[in-house]
PDB file of N, CA and C in Angstrom:
ATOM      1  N   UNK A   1       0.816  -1.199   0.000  1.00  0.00           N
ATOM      2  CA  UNK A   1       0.000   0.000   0.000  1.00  0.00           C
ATOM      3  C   UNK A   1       0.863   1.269   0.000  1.00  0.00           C
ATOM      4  N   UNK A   2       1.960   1.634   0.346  1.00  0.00           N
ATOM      5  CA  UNK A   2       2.761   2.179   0.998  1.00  0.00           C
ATOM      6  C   UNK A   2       3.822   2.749  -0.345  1.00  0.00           C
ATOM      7  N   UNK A   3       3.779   1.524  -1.233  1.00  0.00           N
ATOM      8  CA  UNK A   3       4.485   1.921  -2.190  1.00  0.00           C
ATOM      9  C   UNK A   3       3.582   2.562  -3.332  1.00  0.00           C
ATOM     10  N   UNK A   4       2.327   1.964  -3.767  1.00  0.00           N
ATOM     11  CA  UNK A   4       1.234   2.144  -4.380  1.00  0.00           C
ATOM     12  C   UNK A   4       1.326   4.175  -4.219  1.00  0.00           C
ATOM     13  N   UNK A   5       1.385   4.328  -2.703  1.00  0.00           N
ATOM     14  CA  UNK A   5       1.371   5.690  -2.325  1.00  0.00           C
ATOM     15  C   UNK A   5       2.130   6.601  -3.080  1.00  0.00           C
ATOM     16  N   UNK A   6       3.579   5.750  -2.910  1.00  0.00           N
ATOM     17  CA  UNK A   6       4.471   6.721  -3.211  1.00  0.00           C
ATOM     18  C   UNK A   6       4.713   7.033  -4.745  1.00  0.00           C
ATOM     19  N   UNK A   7       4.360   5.349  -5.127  1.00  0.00           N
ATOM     20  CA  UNK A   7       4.341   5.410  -6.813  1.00  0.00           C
ATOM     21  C   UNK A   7       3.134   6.184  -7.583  1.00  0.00           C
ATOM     22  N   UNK A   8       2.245   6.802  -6.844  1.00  0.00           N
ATOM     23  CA  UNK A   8       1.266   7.567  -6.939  1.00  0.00           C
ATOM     24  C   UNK A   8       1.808   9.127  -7.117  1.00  0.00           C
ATOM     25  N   UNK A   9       2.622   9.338  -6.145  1.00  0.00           N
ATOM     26  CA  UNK A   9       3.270  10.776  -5.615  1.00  0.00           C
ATOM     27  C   UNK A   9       4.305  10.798  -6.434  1.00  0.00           C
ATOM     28  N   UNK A  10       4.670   9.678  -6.876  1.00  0.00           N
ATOM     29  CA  UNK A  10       6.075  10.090  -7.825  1.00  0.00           C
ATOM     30  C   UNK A  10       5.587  10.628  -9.192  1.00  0.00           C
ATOM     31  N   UNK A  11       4.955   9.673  -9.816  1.00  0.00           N
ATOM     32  CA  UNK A  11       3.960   9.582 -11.141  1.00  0.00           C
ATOM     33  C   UNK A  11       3.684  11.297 -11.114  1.00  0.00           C
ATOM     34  N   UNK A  12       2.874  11.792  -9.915  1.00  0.00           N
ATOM     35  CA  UNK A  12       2.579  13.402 -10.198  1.00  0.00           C
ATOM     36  C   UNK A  12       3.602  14.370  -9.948  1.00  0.00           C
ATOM     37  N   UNK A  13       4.954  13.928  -9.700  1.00  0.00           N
ATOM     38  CA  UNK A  13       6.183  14.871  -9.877  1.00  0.00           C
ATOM     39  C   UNK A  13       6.312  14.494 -11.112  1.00  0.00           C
ATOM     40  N   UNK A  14       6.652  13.392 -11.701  1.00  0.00           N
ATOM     41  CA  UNK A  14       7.068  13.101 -13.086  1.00  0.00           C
ATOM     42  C   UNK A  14       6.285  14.056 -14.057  1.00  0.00           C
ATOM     43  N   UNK A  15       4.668  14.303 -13.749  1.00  0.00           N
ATOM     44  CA  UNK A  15       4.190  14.430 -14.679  1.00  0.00           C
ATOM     45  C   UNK A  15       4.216  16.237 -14.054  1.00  0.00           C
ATOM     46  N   UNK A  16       4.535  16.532 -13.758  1.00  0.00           N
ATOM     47  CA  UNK A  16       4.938  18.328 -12.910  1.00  0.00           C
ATOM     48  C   UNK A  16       6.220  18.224 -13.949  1.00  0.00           C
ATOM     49  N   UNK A  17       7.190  17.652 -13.683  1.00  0.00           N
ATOM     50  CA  UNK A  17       8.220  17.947 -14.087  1.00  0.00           C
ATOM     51  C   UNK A  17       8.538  17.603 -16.328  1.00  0.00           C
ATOM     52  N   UNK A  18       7.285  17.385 -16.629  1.00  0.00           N
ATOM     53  CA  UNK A  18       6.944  16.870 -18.000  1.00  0.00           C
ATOM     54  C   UNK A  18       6.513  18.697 -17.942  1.00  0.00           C
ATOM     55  N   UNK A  19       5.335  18.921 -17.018  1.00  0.00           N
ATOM     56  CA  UNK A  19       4.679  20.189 -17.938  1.00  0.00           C
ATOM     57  C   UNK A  19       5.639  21.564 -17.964  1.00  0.00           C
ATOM     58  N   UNK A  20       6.704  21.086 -16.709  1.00  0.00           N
ATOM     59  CA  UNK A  20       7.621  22.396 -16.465  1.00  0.00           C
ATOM     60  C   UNK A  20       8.560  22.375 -17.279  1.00  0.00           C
ATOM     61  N   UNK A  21       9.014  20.971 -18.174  1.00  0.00           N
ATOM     62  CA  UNK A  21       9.993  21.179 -19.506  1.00  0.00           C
ATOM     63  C   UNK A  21       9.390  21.880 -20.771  1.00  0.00           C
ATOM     64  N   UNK A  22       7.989  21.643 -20.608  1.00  0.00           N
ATOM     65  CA  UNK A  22       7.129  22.006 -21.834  1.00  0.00           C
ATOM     66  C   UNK A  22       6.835  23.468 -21.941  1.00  0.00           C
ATOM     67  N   UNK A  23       6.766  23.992 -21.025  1.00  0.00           N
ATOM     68  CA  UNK A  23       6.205  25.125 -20.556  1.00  0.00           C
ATOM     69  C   UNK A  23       6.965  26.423 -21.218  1.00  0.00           C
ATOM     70  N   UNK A  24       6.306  27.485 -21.557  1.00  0.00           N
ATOM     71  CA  UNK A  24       7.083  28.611 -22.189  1.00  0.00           C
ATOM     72  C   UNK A  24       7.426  29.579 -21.508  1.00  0.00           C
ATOM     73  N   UNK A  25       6.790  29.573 -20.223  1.00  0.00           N
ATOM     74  CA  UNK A  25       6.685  30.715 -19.386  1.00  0.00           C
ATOM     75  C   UNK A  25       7.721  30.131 -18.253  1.00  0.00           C
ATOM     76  N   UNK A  26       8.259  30.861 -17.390  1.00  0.00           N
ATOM     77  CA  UNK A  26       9.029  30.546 -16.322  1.00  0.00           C
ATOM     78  C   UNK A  26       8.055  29.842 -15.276  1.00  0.00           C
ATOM     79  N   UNK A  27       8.431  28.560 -14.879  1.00  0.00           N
ATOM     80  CA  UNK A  27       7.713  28.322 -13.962  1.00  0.00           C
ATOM     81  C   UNK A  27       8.071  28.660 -12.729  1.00  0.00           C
ATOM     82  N   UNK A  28       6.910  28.291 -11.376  1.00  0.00           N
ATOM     83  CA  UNK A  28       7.565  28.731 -10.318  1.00  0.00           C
ATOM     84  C   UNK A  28       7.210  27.572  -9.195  1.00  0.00           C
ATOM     85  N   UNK A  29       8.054  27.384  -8.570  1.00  0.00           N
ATOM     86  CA  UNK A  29       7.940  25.857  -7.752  1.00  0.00           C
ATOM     87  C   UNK A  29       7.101  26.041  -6.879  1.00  0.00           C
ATOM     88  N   UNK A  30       7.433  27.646  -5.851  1.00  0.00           N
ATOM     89  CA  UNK A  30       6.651  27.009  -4.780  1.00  0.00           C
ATOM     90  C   UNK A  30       5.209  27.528  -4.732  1.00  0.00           C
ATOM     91  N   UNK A  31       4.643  27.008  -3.857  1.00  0.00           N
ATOM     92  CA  UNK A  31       2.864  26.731  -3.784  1.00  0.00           C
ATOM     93  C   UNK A  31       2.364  28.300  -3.414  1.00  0.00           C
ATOM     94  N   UNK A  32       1.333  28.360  -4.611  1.00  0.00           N
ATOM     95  CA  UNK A  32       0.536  29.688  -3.994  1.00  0.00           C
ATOM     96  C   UNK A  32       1.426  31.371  -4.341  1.00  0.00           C
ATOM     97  N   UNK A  33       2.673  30.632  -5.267  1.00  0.00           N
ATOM     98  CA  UNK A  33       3.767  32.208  -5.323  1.00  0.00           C
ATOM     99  C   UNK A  33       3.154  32.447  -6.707  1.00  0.00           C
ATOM    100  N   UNK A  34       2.211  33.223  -6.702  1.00  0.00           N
ATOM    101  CA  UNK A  34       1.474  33.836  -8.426  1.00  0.00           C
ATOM    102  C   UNK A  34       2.052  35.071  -9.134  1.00  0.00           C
ATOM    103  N   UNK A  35       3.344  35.366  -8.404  1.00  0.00           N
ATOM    104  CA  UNK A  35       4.141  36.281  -9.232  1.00  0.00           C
ATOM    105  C   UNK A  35       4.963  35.575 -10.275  1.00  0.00           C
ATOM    106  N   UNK A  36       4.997  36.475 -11.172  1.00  0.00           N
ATOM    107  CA  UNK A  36       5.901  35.798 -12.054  1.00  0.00           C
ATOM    108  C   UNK A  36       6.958  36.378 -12.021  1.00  0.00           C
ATOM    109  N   UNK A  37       8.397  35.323 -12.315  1.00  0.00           N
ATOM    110  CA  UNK A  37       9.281  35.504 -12.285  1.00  0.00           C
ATOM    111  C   UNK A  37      10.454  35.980 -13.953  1.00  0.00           C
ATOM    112  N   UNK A  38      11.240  37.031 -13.292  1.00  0.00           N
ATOM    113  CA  UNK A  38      11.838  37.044 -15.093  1.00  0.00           C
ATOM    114  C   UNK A  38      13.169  36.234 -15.067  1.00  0.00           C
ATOM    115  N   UNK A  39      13.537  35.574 -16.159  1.00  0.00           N
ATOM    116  CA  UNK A  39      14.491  34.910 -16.109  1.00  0.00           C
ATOM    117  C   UNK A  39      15.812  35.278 -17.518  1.00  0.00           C
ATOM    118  N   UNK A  40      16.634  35.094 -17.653  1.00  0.00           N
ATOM    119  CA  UNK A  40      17.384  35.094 -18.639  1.00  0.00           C
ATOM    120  C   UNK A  40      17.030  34.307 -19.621  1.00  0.00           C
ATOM    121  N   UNK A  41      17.026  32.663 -20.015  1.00  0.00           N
ATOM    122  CA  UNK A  41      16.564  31.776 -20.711  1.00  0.00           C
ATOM    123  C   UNK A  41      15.482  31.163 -20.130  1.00  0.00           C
ATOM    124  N   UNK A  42      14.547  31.490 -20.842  1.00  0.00           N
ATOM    125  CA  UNK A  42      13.485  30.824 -20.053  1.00  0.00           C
ATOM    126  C   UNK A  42      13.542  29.069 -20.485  1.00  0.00           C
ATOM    127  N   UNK A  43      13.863  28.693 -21.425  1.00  0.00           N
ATOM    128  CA  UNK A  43      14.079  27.131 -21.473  1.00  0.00           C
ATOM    129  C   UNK A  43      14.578  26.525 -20.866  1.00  0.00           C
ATOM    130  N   UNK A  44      16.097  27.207 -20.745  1.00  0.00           N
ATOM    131  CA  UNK A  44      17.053  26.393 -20.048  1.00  0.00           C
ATOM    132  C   UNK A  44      16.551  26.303 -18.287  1.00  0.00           C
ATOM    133  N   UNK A  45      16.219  27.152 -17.794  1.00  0.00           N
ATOM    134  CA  UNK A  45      15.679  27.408 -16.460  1.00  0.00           C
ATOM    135  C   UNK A  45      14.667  26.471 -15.910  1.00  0.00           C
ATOM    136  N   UNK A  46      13.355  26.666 -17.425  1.00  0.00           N
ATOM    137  CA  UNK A  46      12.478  24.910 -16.982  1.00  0.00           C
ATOM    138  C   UNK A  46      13.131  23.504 -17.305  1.00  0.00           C
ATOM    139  N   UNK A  47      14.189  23.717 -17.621  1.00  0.00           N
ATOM    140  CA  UNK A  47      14.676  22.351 -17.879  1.00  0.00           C
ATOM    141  C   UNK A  47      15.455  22.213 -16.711  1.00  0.00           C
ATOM    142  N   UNK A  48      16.268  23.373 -16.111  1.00  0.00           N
ATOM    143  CA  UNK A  48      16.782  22.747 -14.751  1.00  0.00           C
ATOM    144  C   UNK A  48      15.713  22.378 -13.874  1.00  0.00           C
ATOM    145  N   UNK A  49      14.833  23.466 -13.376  1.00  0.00           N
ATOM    146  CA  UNK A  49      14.029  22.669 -12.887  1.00  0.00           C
ATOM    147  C   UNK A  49      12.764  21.348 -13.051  1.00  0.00           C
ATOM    148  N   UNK A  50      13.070  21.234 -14.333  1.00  0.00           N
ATOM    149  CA  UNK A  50      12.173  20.099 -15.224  1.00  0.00           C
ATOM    150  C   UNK A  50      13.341  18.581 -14.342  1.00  0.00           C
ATOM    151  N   UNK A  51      14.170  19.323 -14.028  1.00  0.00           N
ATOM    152  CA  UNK A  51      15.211  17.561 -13.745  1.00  0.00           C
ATOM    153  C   UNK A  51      15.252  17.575 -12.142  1.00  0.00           C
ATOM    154  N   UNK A  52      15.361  18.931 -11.398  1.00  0.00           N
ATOM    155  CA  UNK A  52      14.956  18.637 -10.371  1.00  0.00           C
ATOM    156  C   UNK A  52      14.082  18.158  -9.662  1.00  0.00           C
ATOM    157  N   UNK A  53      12.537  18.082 -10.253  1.00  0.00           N
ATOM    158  CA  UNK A  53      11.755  17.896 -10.449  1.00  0.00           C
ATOM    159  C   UNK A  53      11.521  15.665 -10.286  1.00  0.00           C
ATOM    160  N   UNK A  54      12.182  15.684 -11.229  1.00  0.00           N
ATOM    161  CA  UNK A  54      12.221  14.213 -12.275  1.00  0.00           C
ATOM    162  C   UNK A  54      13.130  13.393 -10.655  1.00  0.00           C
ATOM    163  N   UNK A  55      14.208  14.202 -10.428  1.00  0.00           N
ATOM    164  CA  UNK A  55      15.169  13.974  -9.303  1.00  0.00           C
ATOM    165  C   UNK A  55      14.215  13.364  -8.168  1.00  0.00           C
ATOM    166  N   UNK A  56      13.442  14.387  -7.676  1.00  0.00           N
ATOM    167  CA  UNK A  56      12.792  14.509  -6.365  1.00  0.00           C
ATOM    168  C   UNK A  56      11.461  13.071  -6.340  1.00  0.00           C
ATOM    169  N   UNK A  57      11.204  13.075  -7.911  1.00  0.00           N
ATOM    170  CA  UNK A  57       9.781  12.075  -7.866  1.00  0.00           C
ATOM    171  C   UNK A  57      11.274  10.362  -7.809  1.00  0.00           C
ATOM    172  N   UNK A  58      12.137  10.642  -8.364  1.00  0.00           N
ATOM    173  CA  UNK A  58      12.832   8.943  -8.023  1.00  0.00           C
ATOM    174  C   UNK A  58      12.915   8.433  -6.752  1.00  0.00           C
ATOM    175  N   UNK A  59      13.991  10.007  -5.624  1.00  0.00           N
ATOM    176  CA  UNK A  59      13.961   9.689  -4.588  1.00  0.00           C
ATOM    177  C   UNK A  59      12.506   9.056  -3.826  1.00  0.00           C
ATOM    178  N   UNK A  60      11.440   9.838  -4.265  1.00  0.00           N
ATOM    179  CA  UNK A  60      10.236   9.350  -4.011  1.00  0.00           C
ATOM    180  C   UNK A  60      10.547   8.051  -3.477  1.00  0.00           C
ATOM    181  N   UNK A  61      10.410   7.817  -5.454  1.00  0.00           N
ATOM    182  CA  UNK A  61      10.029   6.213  -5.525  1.00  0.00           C
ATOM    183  C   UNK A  61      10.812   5.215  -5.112  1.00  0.00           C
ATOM    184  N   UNK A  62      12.020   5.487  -4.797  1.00  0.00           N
ATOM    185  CA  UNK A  62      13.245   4.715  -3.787  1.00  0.00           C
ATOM    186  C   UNK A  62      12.975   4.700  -2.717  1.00  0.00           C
ATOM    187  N   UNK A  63      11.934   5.976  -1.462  1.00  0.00           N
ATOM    188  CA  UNK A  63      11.907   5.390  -0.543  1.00  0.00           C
ATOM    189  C   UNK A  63      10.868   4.345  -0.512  1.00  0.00           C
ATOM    190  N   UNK A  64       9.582   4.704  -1.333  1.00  0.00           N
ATOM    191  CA  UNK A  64       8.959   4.080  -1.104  1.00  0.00           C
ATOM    192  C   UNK A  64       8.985   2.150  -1.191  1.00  0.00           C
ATOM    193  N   UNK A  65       9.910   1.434  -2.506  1.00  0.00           N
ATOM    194  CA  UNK A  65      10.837   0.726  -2.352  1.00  0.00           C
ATOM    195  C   UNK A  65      11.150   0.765  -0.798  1.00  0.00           C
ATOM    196  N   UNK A  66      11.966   1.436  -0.498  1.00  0.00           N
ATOM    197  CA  UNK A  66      13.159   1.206   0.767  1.00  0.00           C
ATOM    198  C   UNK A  66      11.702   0.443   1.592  1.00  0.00           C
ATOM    199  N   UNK A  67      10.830   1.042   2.021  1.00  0.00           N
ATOM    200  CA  UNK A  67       9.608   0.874   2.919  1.00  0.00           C
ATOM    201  C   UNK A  67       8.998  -0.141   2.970  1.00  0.00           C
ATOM    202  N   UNK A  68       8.999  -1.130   1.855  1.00  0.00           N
ATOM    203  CA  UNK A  68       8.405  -2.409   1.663  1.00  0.00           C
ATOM    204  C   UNK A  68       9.697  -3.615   2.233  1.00  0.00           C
ATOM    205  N   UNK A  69      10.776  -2.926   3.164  1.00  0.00           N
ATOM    206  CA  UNK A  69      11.315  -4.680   3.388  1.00  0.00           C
ATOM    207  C   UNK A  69      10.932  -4.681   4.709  1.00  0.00           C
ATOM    208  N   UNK A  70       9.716  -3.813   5.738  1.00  0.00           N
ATOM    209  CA  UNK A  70       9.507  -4.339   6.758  1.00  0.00           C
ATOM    210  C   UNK A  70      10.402  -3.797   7.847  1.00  0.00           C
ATOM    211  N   UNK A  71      11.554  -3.636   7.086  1.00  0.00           N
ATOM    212  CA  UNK A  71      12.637  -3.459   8.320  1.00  0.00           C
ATOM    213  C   UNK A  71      12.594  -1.854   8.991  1.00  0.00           C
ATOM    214  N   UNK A  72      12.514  -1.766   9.777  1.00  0.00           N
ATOM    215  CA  UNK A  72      12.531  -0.536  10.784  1.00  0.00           C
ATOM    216  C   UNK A  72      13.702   0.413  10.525  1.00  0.00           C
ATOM    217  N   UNK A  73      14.666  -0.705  10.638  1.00  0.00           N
ATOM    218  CA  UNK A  73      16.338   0.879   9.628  1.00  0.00           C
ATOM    219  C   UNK A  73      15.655   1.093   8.487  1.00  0.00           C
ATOM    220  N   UNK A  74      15.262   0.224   7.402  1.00  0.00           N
ATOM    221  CA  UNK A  74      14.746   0.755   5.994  1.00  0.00           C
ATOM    222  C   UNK A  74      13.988   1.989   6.136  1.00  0.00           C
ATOM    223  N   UNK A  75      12.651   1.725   6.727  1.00  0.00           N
ATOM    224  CA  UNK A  75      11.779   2.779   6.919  1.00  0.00           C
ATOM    225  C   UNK A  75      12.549   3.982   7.530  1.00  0.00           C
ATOM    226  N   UNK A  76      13.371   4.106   8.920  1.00  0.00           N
ATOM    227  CA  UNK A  76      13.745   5.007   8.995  1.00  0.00           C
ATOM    228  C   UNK A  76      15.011   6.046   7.962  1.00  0.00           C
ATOM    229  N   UNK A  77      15.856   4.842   7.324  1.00  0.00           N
ATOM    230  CA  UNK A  77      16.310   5.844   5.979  1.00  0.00           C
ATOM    231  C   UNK A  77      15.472   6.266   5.372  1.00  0.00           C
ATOM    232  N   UNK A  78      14.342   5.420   4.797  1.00  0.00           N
ATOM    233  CA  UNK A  78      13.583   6.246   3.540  1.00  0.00           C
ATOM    234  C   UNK A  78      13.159   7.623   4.180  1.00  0.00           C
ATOM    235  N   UNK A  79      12.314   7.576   5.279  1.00  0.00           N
ATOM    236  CA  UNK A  79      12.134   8.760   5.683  1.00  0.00           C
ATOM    237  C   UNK A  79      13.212  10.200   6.247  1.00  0.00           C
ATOM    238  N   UNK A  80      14.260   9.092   6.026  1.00  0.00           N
ATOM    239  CA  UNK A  80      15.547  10.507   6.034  1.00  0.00           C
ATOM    240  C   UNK A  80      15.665  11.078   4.542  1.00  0.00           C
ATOM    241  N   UNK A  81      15.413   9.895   4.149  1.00  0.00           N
ATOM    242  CA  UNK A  81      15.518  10.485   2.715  1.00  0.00           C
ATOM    243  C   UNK A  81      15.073  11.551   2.007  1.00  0.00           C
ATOM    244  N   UNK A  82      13.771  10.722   2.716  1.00  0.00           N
ATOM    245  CA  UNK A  82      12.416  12.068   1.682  1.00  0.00           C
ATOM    246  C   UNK A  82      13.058  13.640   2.852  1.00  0.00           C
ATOM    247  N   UNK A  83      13.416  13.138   3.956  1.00  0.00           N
ATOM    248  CA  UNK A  83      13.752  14.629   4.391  1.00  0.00           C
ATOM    249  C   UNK A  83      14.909  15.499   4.009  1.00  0.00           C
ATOM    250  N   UNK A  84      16.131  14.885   3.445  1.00  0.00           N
ATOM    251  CA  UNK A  84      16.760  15.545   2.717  1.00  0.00           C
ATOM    252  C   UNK A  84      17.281  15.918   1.448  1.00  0.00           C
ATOM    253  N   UNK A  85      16.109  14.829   0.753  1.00  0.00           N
ATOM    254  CA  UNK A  85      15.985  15.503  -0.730  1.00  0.00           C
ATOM    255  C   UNK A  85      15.179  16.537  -0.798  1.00  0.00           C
ATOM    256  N   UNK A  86      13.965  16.397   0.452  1.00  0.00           N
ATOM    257  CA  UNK A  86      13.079  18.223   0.208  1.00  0.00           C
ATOM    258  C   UNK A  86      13.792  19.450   0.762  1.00  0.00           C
ATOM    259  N   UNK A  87      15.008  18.959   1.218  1.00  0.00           N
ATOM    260  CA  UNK A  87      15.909  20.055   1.850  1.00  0.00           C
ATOM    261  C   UNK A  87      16.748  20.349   0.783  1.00  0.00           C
ATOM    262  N   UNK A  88      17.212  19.269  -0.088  1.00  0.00           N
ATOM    263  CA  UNK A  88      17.673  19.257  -1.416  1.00  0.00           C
ATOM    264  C   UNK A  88      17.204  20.077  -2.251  1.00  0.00           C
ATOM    265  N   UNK A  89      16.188  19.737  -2.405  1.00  0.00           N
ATOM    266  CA  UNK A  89      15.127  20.317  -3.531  1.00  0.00           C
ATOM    267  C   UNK A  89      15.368  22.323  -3.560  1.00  0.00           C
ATOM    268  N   UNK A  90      14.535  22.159  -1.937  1.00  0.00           N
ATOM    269  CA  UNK A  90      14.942  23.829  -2.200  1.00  0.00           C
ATOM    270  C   UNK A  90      16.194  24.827  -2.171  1.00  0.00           C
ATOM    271  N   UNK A  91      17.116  23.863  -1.506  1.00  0.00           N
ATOM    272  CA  UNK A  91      18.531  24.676  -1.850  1.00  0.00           C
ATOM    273  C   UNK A  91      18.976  24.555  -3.348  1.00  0.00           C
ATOM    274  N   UNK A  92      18.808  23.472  -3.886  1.00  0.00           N
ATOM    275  CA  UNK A  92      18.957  23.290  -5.429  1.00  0.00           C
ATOM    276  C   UNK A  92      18.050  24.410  -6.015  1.00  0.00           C
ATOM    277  N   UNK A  93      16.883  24.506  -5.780  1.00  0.00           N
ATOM    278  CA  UNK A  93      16.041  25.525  -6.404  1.00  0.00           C
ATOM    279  C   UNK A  93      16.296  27.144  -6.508  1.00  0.00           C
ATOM    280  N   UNK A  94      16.785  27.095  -5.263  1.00  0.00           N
ATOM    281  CA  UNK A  94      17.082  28.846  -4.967  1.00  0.00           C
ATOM    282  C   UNK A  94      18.688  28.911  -5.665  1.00  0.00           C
ATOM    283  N   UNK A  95      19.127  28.040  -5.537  1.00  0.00           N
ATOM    284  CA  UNK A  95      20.330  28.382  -6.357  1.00  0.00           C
ATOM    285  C   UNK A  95      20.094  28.185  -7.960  1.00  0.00           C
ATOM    286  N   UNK A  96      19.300  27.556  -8.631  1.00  0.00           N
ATOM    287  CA  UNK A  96      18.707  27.690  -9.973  1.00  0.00           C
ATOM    288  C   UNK A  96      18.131  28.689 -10.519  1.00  0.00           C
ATOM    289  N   UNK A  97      17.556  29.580  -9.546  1.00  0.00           N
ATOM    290  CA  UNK A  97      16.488  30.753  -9.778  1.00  0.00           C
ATOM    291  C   UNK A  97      17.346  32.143  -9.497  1.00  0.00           C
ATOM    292  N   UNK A  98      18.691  31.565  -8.296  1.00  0.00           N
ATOM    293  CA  UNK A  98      19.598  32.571  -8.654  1.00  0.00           C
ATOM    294  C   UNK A  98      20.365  32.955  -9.985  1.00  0.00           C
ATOM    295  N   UNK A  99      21.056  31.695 -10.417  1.00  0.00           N
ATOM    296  CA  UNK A  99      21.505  31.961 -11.946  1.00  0.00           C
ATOM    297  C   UNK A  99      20.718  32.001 -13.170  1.00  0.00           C
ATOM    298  N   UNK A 100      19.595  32.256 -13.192  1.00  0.00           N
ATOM    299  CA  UNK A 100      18.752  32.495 -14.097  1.00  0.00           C
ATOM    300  C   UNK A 100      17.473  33.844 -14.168  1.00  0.00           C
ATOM    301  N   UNK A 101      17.944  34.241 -12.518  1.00  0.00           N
ATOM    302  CA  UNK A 101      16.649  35.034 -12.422  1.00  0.00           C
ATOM    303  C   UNK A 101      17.298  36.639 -13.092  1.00  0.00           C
ATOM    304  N   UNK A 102      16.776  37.632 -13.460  1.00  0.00           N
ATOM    305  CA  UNK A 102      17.608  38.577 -13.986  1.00  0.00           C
ATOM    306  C   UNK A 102      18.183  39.878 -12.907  1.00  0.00           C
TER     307      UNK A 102
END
């Protein structure tokens, strides 16, 4: 069930990180920020974050993996995991939006 979850949660980063390569406009990661941002290349910018993106839904799906052997260390890495790839995520991000923002 557990993985079902995560392979659920990954699937909708994958598919976040599909519309943010596609996208013409600068996207913006975090939730509820409706300003728009100006950027230098706007392609290259959704494509970094198009992979950070792609990055964050694997770790996903690795912990969720990790979570299915039962074992109590497993579970507690995966859940380190997911905590420092979202710590990942946004230091990677703010430093992406630094070299691109104008």
């Amino acid at each position: 069930m557990i993985l079902f979850i995560f392979s659920i949660l990954s699937c909708c980063f994958i598919f976040l990180s599909w519309r943010t390569y596609h996208s013409v406009t600068p996207v913006n990661l975090w939730a509820n920020d409706t300003t728009e941002i100006k950027v230098k290349d706007v392609q290259k910018y959704n494509h970094s974050c198009s992979k950070l993106l792609l990055g964050y839904a694997f770790s996903l799906f690795i912990s969720g993996i990790m979570t299915q052997t039962q074992n109590i260390l497993m579970i507690i890495i995966a859940i380190l995991l997911i905590v420092f790839s979202s710590l990942l995520l946004m230091i990677l991000y703010t430093n992406i939006e630094g070299k691109y923002r104008l």
